[in-house]
Protein backbone atom coordinates (compact mmCIF):
# COMPACT_ATOMS: atom_id res chain seq x y z
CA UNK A 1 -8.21 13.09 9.42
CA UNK A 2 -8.33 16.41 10.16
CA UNK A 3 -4.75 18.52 8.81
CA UNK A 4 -5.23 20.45 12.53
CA UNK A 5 -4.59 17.15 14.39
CA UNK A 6 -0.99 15.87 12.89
CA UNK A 7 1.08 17.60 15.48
CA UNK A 8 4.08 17.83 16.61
CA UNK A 9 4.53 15.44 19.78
CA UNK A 10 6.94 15.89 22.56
CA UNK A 11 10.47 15.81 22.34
CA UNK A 12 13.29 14.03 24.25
CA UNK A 13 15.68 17.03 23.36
CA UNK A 14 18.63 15.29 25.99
CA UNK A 15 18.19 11.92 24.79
CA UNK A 16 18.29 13.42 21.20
CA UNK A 17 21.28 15.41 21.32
CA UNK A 18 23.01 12.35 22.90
CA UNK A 19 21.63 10.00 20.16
CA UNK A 20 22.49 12.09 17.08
CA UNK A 21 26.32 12.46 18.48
CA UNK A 22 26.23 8.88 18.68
CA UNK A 23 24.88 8.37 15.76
CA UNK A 24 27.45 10.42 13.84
CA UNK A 25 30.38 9.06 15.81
CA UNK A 26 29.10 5.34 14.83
CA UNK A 27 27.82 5.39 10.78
CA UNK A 28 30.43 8.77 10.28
CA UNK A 29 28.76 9.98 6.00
CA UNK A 30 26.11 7.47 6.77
CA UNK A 31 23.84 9.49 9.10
CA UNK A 32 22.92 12.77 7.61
CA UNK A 33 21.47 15.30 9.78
CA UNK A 34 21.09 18.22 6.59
CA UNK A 35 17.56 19.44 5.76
CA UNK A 36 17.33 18.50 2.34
CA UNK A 37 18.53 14.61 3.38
CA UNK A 38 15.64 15.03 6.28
CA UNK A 39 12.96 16.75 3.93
CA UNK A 40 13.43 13.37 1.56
CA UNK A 41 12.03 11.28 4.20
CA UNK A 42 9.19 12.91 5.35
CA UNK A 43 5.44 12.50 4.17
CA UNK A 44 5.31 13.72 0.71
CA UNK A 45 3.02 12.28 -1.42
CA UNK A 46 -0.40 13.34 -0.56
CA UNK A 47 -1.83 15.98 1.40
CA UNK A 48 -0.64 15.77 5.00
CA UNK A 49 2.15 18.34 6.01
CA UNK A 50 5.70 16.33 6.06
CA UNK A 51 7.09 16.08 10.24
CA UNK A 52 10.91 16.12 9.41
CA UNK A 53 13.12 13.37 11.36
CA UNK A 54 16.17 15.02 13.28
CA UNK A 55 18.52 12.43 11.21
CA UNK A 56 18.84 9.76 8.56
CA UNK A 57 20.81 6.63 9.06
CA UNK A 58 21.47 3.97 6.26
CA UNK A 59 22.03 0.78 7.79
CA UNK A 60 24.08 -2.09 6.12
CA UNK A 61 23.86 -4.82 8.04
CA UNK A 62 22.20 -6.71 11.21
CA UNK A 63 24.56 -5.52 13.17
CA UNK A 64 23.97 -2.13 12.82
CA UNK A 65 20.47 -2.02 13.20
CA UNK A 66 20.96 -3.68 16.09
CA UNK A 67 23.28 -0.75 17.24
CA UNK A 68 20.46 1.87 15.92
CA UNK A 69 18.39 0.26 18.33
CA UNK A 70 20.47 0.08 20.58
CA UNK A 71 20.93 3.88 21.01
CA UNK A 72 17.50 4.71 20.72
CA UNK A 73 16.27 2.61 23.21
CA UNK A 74 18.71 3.64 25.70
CA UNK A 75 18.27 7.56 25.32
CA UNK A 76 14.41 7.36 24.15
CA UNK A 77 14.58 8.83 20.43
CA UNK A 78 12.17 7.63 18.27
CA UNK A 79 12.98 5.26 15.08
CA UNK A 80 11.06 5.49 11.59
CA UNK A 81 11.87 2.63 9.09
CA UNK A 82 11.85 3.74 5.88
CA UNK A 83 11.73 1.85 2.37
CA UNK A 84 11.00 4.22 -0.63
CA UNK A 85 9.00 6.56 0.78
CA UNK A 86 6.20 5.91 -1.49
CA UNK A 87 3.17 5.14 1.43
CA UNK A 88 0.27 7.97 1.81
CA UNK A 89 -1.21 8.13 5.07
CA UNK A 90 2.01 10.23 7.08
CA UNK A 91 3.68 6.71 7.83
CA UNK A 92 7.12 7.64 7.60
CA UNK A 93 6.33 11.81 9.43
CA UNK A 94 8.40 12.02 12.32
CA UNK A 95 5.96 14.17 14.51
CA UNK A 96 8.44 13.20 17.74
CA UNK A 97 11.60 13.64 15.78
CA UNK A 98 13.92 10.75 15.97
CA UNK A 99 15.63 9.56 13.07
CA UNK A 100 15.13 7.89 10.01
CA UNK A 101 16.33 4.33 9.65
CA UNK A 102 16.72 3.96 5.43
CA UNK A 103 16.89 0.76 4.41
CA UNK A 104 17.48 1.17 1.25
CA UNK A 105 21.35 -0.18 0.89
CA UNK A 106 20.05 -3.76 2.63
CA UNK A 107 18.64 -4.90 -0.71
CA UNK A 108 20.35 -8.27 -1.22
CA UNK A 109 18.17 -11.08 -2.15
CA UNK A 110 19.82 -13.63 0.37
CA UNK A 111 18.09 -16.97 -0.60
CA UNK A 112 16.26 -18.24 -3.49
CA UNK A 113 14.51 -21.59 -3.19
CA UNK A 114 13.39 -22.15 -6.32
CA UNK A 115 12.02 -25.67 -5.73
CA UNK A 116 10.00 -24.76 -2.98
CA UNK A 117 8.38 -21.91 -4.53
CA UNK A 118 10.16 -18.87 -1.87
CA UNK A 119 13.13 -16.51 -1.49
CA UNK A 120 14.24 -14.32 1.38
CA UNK A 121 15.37 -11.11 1.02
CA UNK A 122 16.63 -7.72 2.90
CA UNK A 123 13.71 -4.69 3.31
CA UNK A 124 15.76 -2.47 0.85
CA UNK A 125 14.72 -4.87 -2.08
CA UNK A 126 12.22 -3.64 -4.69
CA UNK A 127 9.38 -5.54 -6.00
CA UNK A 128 11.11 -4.45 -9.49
CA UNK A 129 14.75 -5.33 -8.63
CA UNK A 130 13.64 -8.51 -6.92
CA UNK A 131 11.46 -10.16 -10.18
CA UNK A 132 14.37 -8.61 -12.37
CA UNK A 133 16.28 -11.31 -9.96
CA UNK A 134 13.96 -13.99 -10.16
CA UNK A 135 12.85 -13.60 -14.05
CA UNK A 136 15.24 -16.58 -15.08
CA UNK A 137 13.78 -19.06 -12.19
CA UNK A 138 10.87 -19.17 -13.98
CA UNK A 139 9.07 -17.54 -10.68
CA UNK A 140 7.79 -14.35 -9.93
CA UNK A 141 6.38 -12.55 -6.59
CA UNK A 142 2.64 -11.23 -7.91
CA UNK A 143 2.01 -8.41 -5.56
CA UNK A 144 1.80 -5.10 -7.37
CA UNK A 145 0.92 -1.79 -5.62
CA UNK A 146 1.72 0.35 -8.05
CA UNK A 147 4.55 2.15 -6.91
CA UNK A 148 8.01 0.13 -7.03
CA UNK A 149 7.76 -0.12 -3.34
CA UNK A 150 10.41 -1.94 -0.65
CA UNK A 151 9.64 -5.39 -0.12
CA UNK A 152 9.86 -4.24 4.04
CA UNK A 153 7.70 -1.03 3.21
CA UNK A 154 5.32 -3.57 1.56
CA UNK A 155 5.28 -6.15 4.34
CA UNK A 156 4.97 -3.54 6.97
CA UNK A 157 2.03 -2.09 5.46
CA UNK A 158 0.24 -5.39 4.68
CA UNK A 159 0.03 -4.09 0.71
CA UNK A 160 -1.53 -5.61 -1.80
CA UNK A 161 -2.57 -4.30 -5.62
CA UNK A 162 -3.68 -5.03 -8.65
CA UNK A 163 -3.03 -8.63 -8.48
CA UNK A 164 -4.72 -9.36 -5.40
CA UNK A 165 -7.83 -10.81 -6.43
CA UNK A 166 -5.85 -13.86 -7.47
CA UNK A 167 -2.50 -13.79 -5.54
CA UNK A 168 -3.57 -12.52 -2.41
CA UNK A 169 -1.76 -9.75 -0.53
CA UNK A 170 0.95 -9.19 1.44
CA UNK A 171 -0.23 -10.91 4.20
CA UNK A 172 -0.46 -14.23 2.67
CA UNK A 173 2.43 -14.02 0.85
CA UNK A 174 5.01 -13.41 3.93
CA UNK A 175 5.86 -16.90 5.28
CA UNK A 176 8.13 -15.10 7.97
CA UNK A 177 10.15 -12.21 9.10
CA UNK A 178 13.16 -11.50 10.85
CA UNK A 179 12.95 -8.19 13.12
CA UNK A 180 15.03 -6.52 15.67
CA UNK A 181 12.88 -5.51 18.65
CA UNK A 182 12.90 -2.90 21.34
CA UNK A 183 15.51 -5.47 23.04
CA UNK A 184 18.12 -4.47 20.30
CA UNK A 185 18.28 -8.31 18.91
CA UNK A 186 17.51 -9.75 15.83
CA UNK A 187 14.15 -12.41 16.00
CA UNK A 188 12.67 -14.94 13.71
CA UNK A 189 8.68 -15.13 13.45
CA UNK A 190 9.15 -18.53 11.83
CA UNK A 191 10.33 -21.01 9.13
CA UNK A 192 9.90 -21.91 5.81
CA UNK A 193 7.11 -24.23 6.25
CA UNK A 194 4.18 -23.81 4.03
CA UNK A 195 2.28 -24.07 7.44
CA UNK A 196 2.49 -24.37 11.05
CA UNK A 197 0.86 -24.77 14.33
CA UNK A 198 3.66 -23.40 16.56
CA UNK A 199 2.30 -20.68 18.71
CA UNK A 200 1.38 -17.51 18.30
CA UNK A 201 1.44 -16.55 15.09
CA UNK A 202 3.94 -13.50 14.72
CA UNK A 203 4.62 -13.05 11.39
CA UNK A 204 1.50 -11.99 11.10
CA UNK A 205 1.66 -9.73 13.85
CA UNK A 206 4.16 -7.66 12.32
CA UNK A 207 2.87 -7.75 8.76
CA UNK A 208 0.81 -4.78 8.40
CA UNK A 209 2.68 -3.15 12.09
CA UNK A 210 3.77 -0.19 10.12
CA UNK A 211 6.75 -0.39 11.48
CA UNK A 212 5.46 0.13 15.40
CA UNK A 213 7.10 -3.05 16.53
CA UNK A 214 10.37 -3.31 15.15
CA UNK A 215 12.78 -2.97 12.00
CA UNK A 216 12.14 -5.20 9.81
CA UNK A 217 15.51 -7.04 8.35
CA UNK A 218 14.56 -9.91 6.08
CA UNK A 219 11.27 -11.15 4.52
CA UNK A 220 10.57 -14.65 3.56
CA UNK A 221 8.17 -14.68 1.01
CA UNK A 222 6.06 -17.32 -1.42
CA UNK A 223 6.74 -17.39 -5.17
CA UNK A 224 4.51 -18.18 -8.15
CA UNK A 225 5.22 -19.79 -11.45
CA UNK A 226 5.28 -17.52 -14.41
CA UNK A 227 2.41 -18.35 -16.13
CA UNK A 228 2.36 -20.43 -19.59
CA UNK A 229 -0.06 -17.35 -21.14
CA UNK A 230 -1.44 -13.72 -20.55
CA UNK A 231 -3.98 -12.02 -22.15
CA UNK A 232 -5.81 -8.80 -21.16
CA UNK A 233 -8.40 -6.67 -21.81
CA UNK A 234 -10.88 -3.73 -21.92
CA UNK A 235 -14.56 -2.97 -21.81
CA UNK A 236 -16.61 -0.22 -20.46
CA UNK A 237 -20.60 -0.10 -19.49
CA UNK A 238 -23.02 2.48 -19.51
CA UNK A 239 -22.92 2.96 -16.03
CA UNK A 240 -20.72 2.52 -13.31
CA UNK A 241 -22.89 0.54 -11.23
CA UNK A 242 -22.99 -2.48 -14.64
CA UNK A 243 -19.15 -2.44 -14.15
CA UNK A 244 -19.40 -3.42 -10.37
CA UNK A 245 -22.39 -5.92 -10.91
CA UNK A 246 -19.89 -7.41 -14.07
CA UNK A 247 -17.13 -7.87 -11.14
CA UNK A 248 -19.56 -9.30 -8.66
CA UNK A 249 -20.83 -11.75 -10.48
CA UNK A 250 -17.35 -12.48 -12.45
CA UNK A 251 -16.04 -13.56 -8.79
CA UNK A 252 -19.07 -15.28 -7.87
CA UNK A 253 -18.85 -17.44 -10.80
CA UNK A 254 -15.29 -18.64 -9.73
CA UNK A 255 -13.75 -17.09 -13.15
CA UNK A 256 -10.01 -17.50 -11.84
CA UNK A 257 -9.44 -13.26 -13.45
CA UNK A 258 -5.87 -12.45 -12.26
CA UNK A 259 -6.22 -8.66 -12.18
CA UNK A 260 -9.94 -7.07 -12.80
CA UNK A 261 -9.67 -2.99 -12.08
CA UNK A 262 -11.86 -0.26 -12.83
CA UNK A 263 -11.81 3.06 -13.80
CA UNK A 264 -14.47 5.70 -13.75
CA UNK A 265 -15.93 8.03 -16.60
CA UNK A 266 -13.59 11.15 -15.01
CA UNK A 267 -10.19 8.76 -14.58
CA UNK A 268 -10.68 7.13 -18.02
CA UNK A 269 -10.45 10.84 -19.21
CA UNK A 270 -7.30 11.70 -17.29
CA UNK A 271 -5.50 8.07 -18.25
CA UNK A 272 -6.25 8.72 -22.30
CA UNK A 273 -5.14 12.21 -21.83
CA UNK A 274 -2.14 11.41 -19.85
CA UNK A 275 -0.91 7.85 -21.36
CA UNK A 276 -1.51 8.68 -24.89
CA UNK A 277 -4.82 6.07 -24.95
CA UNK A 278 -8.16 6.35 -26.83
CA UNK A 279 -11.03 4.10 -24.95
CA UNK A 280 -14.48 5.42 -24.16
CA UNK A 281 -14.20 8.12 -21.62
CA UNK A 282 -16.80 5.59 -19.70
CA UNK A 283 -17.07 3.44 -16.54
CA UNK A 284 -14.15 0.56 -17.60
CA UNK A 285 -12.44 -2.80 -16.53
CA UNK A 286 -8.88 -3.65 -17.28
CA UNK A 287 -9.22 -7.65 -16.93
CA UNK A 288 -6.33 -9.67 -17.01
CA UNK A 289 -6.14 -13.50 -17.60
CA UNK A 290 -3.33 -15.75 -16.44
CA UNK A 291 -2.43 -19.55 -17.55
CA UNK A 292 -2.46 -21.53 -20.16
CA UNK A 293 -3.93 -20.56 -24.16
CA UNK A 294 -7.22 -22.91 -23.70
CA UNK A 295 -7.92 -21.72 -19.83
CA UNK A 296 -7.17 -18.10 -20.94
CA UNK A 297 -9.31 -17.98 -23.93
CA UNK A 298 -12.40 -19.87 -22.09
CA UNK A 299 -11.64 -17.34 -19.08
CA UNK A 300 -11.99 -14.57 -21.49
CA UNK A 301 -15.14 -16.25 -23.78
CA UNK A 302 -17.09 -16.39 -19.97
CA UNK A 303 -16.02 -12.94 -18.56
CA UNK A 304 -17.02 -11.15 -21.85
CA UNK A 305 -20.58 -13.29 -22.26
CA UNK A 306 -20.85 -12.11 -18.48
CA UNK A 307 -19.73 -7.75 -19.39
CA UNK A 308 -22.30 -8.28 -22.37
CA UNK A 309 -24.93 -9.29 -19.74
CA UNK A 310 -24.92 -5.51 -18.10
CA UNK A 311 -24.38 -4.01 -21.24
CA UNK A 312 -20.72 -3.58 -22.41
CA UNK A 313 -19.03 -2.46 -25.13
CA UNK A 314 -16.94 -6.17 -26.94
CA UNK A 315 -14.85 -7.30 -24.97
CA UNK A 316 -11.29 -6.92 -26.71
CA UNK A 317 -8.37 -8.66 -25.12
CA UNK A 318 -4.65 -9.70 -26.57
CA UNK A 319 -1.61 -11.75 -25.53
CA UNK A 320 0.46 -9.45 -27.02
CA UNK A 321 3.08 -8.26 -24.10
CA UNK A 322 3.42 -4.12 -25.47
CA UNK A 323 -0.24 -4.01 -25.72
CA UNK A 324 -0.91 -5.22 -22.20
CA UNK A 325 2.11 -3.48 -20.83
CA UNK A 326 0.70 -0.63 -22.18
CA UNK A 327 -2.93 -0.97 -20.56
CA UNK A 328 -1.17 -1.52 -16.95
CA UNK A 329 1.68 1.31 -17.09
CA UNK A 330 -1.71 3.68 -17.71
CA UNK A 331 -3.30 2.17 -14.71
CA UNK A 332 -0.50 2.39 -12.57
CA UNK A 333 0.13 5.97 -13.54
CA UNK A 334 -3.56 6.67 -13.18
CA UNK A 335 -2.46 8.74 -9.65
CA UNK A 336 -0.77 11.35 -11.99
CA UNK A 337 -2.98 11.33 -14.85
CA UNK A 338 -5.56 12.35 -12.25
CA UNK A 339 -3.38 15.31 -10.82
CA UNK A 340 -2.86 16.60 -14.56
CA UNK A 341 -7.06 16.86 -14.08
CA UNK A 342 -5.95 19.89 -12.19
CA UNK A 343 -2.38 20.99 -12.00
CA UNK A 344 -2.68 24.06 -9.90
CA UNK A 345 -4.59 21.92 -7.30
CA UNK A 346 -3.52 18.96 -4.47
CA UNK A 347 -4.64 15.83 -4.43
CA UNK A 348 -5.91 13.30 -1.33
CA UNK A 349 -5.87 9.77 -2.40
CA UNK A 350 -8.08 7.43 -0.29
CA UNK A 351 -8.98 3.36 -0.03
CA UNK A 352 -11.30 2.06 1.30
CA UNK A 353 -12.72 -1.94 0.64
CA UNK A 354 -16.35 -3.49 0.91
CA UNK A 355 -17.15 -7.02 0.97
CA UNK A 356 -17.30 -7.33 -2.71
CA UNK A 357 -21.56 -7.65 -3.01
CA UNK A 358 -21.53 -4.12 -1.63
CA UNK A 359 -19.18 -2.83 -4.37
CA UNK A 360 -21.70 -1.74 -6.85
CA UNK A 361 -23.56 -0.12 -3.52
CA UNK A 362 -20.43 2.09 -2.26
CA UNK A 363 -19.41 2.87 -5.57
CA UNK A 364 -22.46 4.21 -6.56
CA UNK A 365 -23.35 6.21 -3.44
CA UNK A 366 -20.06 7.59 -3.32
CA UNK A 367 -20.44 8.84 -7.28
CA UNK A 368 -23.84 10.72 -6.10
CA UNK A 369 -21.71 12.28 -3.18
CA UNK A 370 -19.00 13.17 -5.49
CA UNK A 371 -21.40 14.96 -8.05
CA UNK A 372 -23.62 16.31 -4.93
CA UNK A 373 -21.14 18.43 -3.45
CA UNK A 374 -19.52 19.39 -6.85
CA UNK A 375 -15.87 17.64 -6.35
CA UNK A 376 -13.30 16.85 -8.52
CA UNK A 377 -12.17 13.11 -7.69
CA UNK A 378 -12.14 10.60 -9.98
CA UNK A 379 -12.84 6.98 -8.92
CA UNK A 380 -10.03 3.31 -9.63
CA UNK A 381 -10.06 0.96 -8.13
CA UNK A 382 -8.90 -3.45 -7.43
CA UNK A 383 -12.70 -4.14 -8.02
CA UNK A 384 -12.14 -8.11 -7.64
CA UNK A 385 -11.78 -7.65 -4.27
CA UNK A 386 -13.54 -4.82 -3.10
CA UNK A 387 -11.24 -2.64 -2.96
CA UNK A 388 -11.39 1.20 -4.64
CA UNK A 389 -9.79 4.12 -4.29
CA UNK A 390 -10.28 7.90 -4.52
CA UNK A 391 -8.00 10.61 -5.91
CA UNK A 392 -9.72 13.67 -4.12
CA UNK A 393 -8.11 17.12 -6.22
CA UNK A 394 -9.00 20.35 -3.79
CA UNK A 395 -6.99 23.77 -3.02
CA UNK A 396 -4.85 23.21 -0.18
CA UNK A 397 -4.59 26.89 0.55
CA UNK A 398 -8.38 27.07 1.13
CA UNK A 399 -9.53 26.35 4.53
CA UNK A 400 -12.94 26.21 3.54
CA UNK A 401 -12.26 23.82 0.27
CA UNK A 402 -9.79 21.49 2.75
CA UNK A 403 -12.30 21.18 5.36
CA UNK A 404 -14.97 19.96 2.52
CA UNK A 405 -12.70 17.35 1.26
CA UNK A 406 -11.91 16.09 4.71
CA UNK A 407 -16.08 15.67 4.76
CA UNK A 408 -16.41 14.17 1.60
CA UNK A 409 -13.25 11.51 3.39
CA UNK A 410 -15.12 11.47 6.58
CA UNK A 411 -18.56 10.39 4.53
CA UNK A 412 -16.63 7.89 2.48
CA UNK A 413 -15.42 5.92 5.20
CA UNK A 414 -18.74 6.33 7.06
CA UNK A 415 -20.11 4.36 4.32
CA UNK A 416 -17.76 1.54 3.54
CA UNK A 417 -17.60 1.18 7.85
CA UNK A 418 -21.61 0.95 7.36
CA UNK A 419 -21.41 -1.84 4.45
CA UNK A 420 -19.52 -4.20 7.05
CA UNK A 421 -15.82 -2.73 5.26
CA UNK A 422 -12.95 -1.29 6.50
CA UNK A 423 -11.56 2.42 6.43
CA UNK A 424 -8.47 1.09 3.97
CA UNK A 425 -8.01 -2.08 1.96
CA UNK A 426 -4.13 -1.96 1.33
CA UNK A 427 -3.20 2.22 2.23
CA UNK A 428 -2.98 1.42 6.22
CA UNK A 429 -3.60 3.63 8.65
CA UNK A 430 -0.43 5.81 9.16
CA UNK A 431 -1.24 9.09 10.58
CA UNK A 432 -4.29 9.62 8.49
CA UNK A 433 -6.84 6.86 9.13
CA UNK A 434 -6.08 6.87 12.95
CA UNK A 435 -9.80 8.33 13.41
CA UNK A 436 -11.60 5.67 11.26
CA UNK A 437 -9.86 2.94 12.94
CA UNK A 438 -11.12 3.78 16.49
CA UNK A 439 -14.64 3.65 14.50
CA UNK A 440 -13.86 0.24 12.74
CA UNK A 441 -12.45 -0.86 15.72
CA UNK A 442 -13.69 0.32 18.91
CA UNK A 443 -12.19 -1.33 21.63
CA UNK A 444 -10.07 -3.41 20.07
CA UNK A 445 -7.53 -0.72 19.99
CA UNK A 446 -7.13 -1.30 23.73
CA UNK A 447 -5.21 -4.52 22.82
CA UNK A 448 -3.38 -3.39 20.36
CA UNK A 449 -1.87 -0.92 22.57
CA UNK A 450 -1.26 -3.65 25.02
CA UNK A 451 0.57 -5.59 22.40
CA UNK A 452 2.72 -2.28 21.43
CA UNK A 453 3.27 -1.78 25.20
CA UNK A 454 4.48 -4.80 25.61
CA UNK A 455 6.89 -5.50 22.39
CA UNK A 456 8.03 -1.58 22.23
CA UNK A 457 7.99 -0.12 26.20
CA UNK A 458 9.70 2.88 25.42
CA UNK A 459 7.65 3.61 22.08
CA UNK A 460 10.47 4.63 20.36
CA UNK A 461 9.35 2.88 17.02
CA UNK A 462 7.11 4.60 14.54
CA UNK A 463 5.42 6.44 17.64
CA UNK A 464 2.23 8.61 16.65
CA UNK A 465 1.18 5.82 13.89
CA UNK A 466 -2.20 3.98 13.82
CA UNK A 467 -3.38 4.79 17.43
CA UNK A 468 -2.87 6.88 19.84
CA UNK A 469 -0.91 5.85 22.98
């Protein structure tokens, strides 16, 4: 995406002078017009310039997101859910205005059903807060982006992360929603059923909606066991090309690996010298195991005979919970260690995912661009499923160096597109993918507009997100 195209769309100034008065009248200190208040929920965390909203409202209740919608509906001001804030494609920019709808203070977890392996909670809850919850169930919900993300930020963005290669993302992991439409009522997309055949299928529709459709206002979601053991580990290869071919054939084997992520030569570099660590500075996988001690250790015993195959350094993996914790805290910070590459410069951090026999092919290409054109961006990425991503460091204030790393973007979704992937595996679309999903997509887009025509007529939720109306 190109910085000149996120705009600033039209504006219902009547309808949003009404609407903010309104506002005020009806949450009084819990709709907060200031700048800095407004400046907190814009796009921050990559490059894309933040669109401020005209106001911030903190719901409590059903009820009151009912009212939000209520008022926007009726004088046509746009709405922008908002979790944590923590997304990077521009999903939470208000380039119409409108106001902010933070969810942040719905974060009860209503229902836990421990028997039937689910819970339901409110938008506002954190994947933290809600296994902190859960830890004494014996349960736990596996997806892990990273960031300690909104369960409704998560959901509406169809995340996934580094657990995804065994657990699935977001998608299957939502058993139903509820969601107050354009119609300013509260809906339910289903029940607790592990399956069903009863019509359309709607929780899927808005998992992954970005928040186009609706406010989200609960989230049903499946639960796994803990598991009896853990054990993880690290290796690294020669090349980056043996660590791909080591995940390929890992999967293909049917190993059951529970996390399997790699880091390039340049962000193995940045995560020793920013998490205190002292592997090879070399292509790497983090593996992690999960279940009992004999599955674990045969898991382990066949993934290691499998990294020695291409060439890897012994495969050295523990049970021991500080170690491990260790190993995952660096890959979850690996987004700052790669900034501290280059303090003085921005970063652009960028998914895309392959079907996972073209990972060694995208990865590889993509290194020769990187080193063609001279960039700084080192490489991580979910590898069991395809999925990498890029953390692109160039000088913001230099039109020429912002218009080659919007190339170097352009190229890498190019490729993936060409390899039968998709232009993001778990970022969404937001503001910045909208060009790559007209090329994944084509005309396809025509019915999703029809669908967001039809649920939202007055586009007043999350307008100027994933495709243009």
């Amino acid at each position: 995406m190109a910085l000149k195209a996120i705009k600033a769309g039209s504006r219902n100034e009547a309808g949003m002078a009404v609407a903010l008065r309104l506002m005020g009248e009806r949450f009084g200190n819990r709709f907060q017009t200031s700048e800095a208040v407004r400046a907190q929920h814009a796009h921050t965390t990559t490059y894309l310039p933040a669109q401020l909203p005209d106001g911030v409202v903190f719901p409590e209740t059903v009820a009151e997101v009912e009212a939000i919608v209520g008022i926007a509906a009726e004088h046509g001001v746009p709405l922008i859910a908002y979790g944590t804030g923590s997304s990077l494609e521009g999903h939470i920019n208000a380039p119409h205005g409108g106001i902010s709808v933070d969810t942040s203070r719905m974060d009860k977890v209503l229902e836990v059903n421990a028997s039937d392996f689910d819970c339901t909670v409110q938008p506002g809850v954190t994947r933290e807060a809600l296994n902190i919850h859960l830890r004494d169930t014996g349960l736990f919900f596996p997806i892990d982006p990273g960031a300690n993300a909104s369960i409704g930020g998560m959901a509406s963005t169809r995340a996934s992360g580094t657990n995804a290669v065994r657990y699935g993302t977001m998608k299957d992991n939502v058993l139903s929603v509820t969601a107050v439409t354009a119609a300013g009522r509260e809906i339910r997309t289903a029940h607790r059923a592990r399956k069903s055949s009863a019509g359309y299928d709607l929780t899927r529709l808005f998992v992954g909606a970005e928040g186009t459709l609706g406010i989200l206002t609960s989230i049903t979601l499946r639960l796994q066991g803990i598991p009896e053991m853990i054990a993880g580990g690290v290796c690294s290869f020669p090349t980056v090309g043996d660590a791909c071919n080591t995940v390929i054939l890992t999967i293909q084997s049917g190993i059951p690996v529970a996390r399997i992520e790699l880091l390039d030569a340049l962000q193995m570099r940045a995560s020793n010298a920013y998490s205190g660590l002292s592997f090879a500075e070399a292509p790497t996988l983090f593996v992690e195991f999960h279940g009992n001690a004999e599955s674990v250790a045969l898991q382990s015993r066949q993934f290691g005979e499998i990294a020695a195959e291409f060439g890897s350094s012994p495969f050295l993996w523990t049970a021991n919970t500080d170690e491990r914790n260790a190993l995952w805290k660096a890959r979850h910070n690996a987004y700052w260690a790669q900034k501290s590459l280059a303090p003085g410069l921005a970063i652009l951090s960028t998914d895309v995912c392959v079907p996972i026999s073209r990972l060694a092919d995208c990865v590889e290409a993509t290194h020769a661009d990187i080193s063609a054109h001279g960039l700084i961006a080192p490489i991580v990425g979910h590898a069991g499923d395809g999925n990498f991503h890029v953390g692109l460091l160039f000088d913001d204030k230099d039109e020429a160096d912002v218009v080659r790393a919007e190339a170097f973007v352009a190229r890498l979704n190019e490729r993936a597109l060409s390899m039968d992937g998709t232009c993001t595996g778990e970022h969404g679309i937001g503001q910045g993918k909208m060009p790559f999903l007209e090329a994944e997509l084509g005309d396809a887009l025509d019915l999703m507009r029809q669908v967001k025509r039809a649920l939202d007529p007055g586009n007043i939720f999350n307008p100027g997100k994933i495709f243009a109306m």
